[in-house]
Each structure stands twice: as structure tokens, then as C-alpha cells.
N, C-alpha and C. Protein backbone atom coordinates (compact mmCIF):
# COMPACT_ATOMS: atom_id res chain seq x y z
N UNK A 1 112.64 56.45 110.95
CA UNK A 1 111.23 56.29 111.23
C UNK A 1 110.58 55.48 110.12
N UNK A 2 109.57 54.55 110.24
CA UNK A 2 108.87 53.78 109.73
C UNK A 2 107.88 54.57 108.98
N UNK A 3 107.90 54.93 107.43
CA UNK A 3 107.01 55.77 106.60
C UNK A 3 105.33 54.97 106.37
N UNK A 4 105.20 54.13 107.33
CA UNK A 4 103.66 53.77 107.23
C UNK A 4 102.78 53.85 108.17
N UNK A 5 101.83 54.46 108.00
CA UNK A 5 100.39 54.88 108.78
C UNK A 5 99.50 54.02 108.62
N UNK A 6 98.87 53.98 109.75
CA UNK A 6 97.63 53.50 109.58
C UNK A 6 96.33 55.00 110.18
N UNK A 7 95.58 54.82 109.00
CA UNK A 7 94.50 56.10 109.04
C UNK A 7 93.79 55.02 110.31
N UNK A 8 93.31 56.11 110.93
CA UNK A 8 92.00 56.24 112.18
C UNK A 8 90.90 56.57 112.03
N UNK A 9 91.04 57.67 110.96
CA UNK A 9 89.43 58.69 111.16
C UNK A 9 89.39 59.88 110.16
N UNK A 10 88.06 60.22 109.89
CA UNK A 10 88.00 61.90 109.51
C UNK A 10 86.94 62.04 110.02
N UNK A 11 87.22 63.36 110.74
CA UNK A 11 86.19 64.46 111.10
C UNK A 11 86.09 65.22 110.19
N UNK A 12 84.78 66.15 110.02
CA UNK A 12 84.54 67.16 109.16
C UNK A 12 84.18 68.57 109.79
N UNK A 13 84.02 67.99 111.66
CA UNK A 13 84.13 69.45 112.03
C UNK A 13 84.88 69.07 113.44
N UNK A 14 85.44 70.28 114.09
CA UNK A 14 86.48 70.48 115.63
C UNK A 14 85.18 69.42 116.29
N UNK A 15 83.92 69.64 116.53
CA UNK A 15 83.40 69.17 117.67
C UNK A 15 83.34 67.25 117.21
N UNK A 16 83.33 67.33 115.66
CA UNK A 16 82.97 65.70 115.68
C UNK A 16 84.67 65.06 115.61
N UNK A 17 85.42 66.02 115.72
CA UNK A 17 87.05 65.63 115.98
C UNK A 17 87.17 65.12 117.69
N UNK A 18 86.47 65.62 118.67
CA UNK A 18 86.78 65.65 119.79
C UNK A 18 85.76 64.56 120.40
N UNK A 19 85.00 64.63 119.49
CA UNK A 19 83.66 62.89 120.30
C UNK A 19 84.76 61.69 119.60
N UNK A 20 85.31 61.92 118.42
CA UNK A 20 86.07 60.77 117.96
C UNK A 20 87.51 60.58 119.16
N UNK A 21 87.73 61.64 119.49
CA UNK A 21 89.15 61.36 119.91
C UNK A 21 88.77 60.62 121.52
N UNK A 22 87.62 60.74 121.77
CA UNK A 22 87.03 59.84 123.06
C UNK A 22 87.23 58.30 123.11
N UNK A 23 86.68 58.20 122.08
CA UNK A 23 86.82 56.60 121.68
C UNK A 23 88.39 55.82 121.34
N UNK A 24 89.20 56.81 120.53
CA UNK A 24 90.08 56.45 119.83
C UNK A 24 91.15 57.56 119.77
N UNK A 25 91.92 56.61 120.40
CA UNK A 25 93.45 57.87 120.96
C UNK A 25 94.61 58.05 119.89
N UNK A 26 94.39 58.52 118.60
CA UNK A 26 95.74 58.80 117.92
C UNK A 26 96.69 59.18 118.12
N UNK A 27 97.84 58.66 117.42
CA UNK A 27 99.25 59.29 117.93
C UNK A 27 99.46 60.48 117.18
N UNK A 28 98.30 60.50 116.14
CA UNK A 28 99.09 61.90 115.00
C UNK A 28 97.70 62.22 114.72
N UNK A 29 97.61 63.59 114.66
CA UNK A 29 96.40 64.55 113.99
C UNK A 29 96.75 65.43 113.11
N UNK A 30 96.11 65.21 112.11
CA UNK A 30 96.77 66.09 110.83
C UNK A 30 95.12 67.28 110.97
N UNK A 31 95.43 68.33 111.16
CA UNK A 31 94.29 69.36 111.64
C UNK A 31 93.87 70.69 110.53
N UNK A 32 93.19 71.05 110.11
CA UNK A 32 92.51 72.29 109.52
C UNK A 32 92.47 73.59 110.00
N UNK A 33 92.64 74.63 109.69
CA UNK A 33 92.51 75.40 110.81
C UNK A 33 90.88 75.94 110.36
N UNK A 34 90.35 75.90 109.03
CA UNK A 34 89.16 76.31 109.12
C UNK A 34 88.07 74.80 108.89
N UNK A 35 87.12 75.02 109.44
CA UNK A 35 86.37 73.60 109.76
C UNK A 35 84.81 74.52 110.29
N UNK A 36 84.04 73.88 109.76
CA UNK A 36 82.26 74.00 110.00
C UNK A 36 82.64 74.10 111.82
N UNK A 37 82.16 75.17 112.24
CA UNK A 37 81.97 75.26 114.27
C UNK A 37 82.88 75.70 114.38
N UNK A 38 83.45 74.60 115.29
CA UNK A 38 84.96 75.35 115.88
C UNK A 38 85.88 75.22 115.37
N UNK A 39 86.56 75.76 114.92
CA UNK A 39 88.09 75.91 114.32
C UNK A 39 89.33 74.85 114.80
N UNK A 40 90.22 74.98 113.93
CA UNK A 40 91.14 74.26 114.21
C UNK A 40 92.07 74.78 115.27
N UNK A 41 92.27 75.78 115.83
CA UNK A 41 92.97 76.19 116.91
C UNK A 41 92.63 75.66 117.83
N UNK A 42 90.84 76.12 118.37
CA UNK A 42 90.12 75.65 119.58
C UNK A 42 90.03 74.14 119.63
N UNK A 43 90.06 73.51 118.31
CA UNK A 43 89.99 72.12 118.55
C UNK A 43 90.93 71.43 119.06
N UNK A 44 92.05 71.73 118.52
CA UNK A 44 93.54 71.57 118.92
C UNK A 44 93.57 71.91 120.58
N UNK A 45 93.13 72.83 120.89
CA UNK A 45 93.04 73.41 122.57
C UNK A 45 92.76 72.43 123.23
N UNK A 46 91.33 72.12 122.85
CA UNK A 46 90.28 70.52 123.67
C UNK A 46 91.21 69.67 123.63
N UNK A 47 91.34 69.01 122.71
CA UNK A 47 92.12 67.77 122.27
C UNK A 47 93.36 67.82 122.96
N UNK A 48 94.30 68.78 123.38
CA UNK A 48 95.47 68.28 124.02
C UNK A 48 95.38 68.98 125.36
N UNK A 49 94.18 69.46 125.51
CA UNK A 49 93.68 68.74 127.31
C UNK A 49 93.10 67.55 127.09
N UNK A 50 92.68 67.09 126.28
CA UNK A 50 91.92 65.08 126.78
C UNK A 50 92.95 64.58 126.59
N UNK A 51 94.06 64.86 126.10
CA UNK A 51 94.71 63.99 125.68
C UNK A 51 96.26 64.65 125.32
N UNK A 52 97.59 65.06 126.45
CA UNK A 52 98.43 66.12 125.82
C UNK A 52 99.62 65.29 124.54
N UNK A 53 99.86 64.19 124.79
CA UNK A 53 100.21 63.09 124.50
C UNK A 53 100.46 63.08 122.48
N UNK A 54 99.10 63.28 122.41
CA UNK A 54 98.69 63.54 120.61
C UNK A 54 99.47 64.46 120.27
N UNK A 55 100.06 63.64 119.08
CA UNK A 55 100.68 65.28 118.19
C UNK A 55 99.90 65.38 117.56
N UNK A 56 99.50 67.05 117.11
CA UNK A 56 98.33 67.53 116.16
C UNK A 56 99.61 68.56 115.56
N UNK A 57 99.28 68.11 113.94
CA UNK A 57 99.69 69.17 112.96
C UNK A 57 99.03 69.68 112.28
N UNK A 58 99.03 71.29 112.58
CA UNK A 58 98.02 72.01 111.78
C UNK A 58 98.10 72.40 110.67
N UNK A 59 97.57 72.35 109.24
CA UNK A 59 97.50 72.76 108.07
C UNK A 59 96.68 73.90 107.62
N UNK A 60 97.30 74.56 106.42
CA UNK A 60 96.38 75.68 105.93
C UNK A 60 97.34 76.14 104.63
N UNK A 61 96.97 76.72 103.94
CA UNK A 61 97.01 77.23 102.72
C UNK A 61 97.64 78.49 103.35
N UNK A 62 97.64 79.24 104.86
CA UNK A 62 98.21 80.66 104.78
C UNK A 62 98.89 80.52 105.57
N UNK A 63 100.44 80.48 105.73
CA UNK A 63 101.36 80.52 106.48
C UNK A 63 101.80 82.04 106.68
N UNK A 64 101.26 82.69 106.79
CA UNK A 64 101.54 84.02 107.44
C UNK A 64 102.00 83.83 108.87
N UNK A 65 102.76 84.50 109.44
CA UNK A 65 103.45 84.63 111.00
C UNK A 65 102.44 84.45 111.82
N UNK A 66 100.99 85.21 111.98
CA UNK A 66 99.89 85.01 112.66
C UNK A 66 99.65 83.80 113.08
N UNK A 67 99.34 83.17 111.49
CA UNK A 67 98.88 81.70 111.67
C UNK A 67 99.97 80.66 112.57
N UNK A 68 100.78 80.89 111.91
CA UNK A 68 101.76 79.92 113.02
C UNK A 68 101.89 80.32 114.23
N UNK A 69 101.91 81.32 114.54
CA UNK A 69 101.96 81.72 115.86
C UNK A 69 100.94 80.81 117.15
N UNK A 70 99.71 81.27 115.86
CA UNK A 70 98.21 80.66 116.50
C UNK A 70 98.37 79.34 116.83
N UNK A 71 99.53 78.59 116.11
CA UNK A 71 99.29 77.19 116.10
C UNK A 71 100.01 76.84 117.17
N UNK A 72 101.46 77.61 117.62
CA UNK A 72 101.89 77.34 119.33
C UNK A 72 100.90 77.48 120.02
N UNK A 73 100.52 78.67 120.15
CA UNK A 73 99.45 78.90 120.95
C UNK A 73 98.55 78.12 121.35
N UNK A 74 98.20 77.53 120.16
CA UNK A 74 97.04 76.61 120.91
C UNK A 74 97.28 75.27 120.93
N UNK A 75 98.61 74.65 121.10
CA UNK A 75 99.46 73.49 121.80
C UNK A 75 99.90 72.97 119.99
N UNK A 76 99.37 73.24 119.06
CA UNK A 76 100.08 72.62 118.41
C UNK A 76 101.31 72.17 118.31
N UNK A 77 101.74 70.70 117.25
CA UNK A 77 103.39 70.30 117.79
C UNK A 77 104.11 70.57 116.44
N UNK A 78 103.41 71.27 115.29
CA UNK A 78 103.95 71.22 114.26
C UNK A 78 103.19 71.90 113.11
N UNK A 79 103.64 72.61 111.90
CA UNK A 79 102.61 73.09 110.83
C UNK A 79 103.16 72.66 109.25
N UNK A 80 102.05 72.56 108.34
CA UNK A 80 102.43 72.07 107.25
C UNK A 80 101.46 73.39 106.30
N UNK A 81 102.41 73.74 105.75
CA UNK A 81 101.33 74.72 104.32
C UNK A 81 101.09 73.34 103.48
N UNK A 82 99.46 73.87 103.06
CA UNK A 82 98.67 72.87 102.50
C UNK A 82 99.43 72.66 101.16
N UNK A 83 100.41 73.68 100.69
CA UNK A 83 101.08 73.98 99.22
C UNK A 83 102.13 72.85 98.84
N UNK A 84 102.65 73.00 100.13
CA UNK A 84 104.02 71.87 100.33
C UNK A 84 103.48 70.45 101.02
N UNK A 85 102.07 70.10 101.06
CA UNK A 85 102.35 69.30 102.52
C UNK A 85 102.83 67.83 101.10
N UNK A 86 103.10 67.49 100.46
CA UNK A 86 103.70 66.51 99.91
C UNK A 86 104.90 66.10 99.95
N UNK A 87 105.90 67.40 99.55
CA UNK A 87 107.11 67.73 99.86
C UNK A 87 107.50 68.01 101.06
N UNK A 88 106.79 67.91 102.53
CA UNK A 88 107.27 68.50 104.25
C UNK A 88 106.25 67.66 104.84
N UNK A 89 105.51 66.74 104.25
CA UNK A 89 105.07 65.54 105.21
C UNK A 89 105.75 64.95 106.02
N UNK A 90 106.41 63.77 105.71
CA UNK A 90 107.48 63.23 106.27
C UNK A 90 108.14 64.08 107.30
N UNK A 91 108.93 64.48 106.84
CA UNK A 91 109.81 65.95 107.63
C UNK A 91 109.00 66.39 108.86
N UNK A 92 108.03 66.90 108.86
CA UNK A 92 107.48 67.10 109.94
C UNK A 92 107.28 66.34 111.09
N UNK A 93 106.81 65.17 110.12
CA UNK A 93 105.96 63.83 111.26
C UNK A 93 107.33 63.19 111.52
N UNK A 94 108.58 63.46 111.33
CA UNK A 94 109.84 63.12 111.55
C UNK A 94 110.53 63.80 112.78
N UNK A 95 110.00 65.03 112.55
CA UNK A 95 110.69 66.38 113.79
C UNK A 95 109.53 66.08 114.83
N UNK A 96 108.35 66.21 115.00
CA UNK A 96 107.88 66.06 116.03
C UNK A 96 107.76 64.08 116.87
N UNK A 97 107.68 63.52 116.45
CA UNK A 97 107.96 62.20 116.88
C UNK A 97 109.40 62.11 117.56
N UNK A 98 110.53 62.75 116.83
CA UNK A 98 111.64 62.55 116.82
C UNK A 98 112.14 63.60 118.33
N UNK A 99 111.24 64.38 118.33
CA UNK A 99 111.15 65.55 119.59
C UNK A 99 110.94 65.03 120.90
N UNK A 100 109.82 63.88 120.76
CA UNK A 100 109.43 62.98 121.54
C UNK A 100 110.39 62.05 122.28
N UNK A 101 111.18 61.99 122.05
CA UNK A 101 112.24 60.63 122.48
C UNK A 101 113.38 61.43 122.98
N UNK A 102 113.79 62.89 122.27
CA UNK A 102 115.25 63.31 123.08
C UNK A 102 115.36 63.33 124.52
């Protein structure tokens, strides 16, 4: 896989994540789970009904079983602890892309 991105966007909350994703269809969402309004679960929910296509990876500082759980749940394609995401960047955006094509 090709290690270069091109950035799209930041939102600062779920609802101004989901007016952006109207305009502009990313292939990758790197997601919050806590955010001003709606959360990163529910946002994640919206977003891969407009669009199932997007991978969204959710981040957080608490990888407890819950949290990940939450993050199937609500279509996520992948999770990164905010602790490691330097060291399991790549890796991730490697496994879910790479999920894509089998």
C-alpha cells in the first residue's frame, strides 16, 4: 500500500462530520468517539448509511472491551488506541483497505 494521504477535512463535531461528508466522499475517516453533540458511534452510524463504502476508524484513549465492541456495532471498520495510534497507524489503514479487495 501507498503510505501517502491526502487530508480532506476536520470536523469538530459528529453533526459538522456528516454536512462535510455530503459534499466530499472520503475513503478513510479517522473518528473520536467523544466529540461536542453526537458522539462518535452515532456519527459513524449516519455516515455509513450515506455512504457504506467509507472506512471509519475509531479512536480513543480507552480500549476497554465495551468500547470496541461499540465500535462494530456501530459499522465501524477498524480501532486505534489514541496511545499507540503512531505505532498501529499504518497497520490498520493496511488491514481494512486490504479487507476490501479479498
Amino acid at each position: 500500500m501507498n503510505e501517502s494521504f491526502d487530508f480532506a477535512g476536520f470536523a469538530s463535531s459528529g453533526e459538522e462530520a456528516i454536512d462535510k461528508i455530503k459534499t466530499n466522499c472520503p475513503d478513510i475517516i479517522l473518528m473520536d468517539i467523544k466529540m461536542p453533540g453526537m458522539d462518535g458511534f452515532e456519527t459513524t452510524k449516519h455516515i455509513k448509511k450515506m455512504n457504506p463504502a467509507t472506512k471509519i476508524i475509531i479512536m480513543s484513549l480507552n480500549d476497554e472491551k465495551q468500547y470496541i465492541e461499540q465500535t462494530g456495532a456501530a459499522g465501524a471498520d477498524g480501532f486505534i488506541n489514541k496511545s499507540r495510534f503512531v505505532d498501529d497507524f499504518y497497520s490498520v489503514i493496511n488491514q481494512i483497505m486490504m479487507a476490501g479487495i479479498e
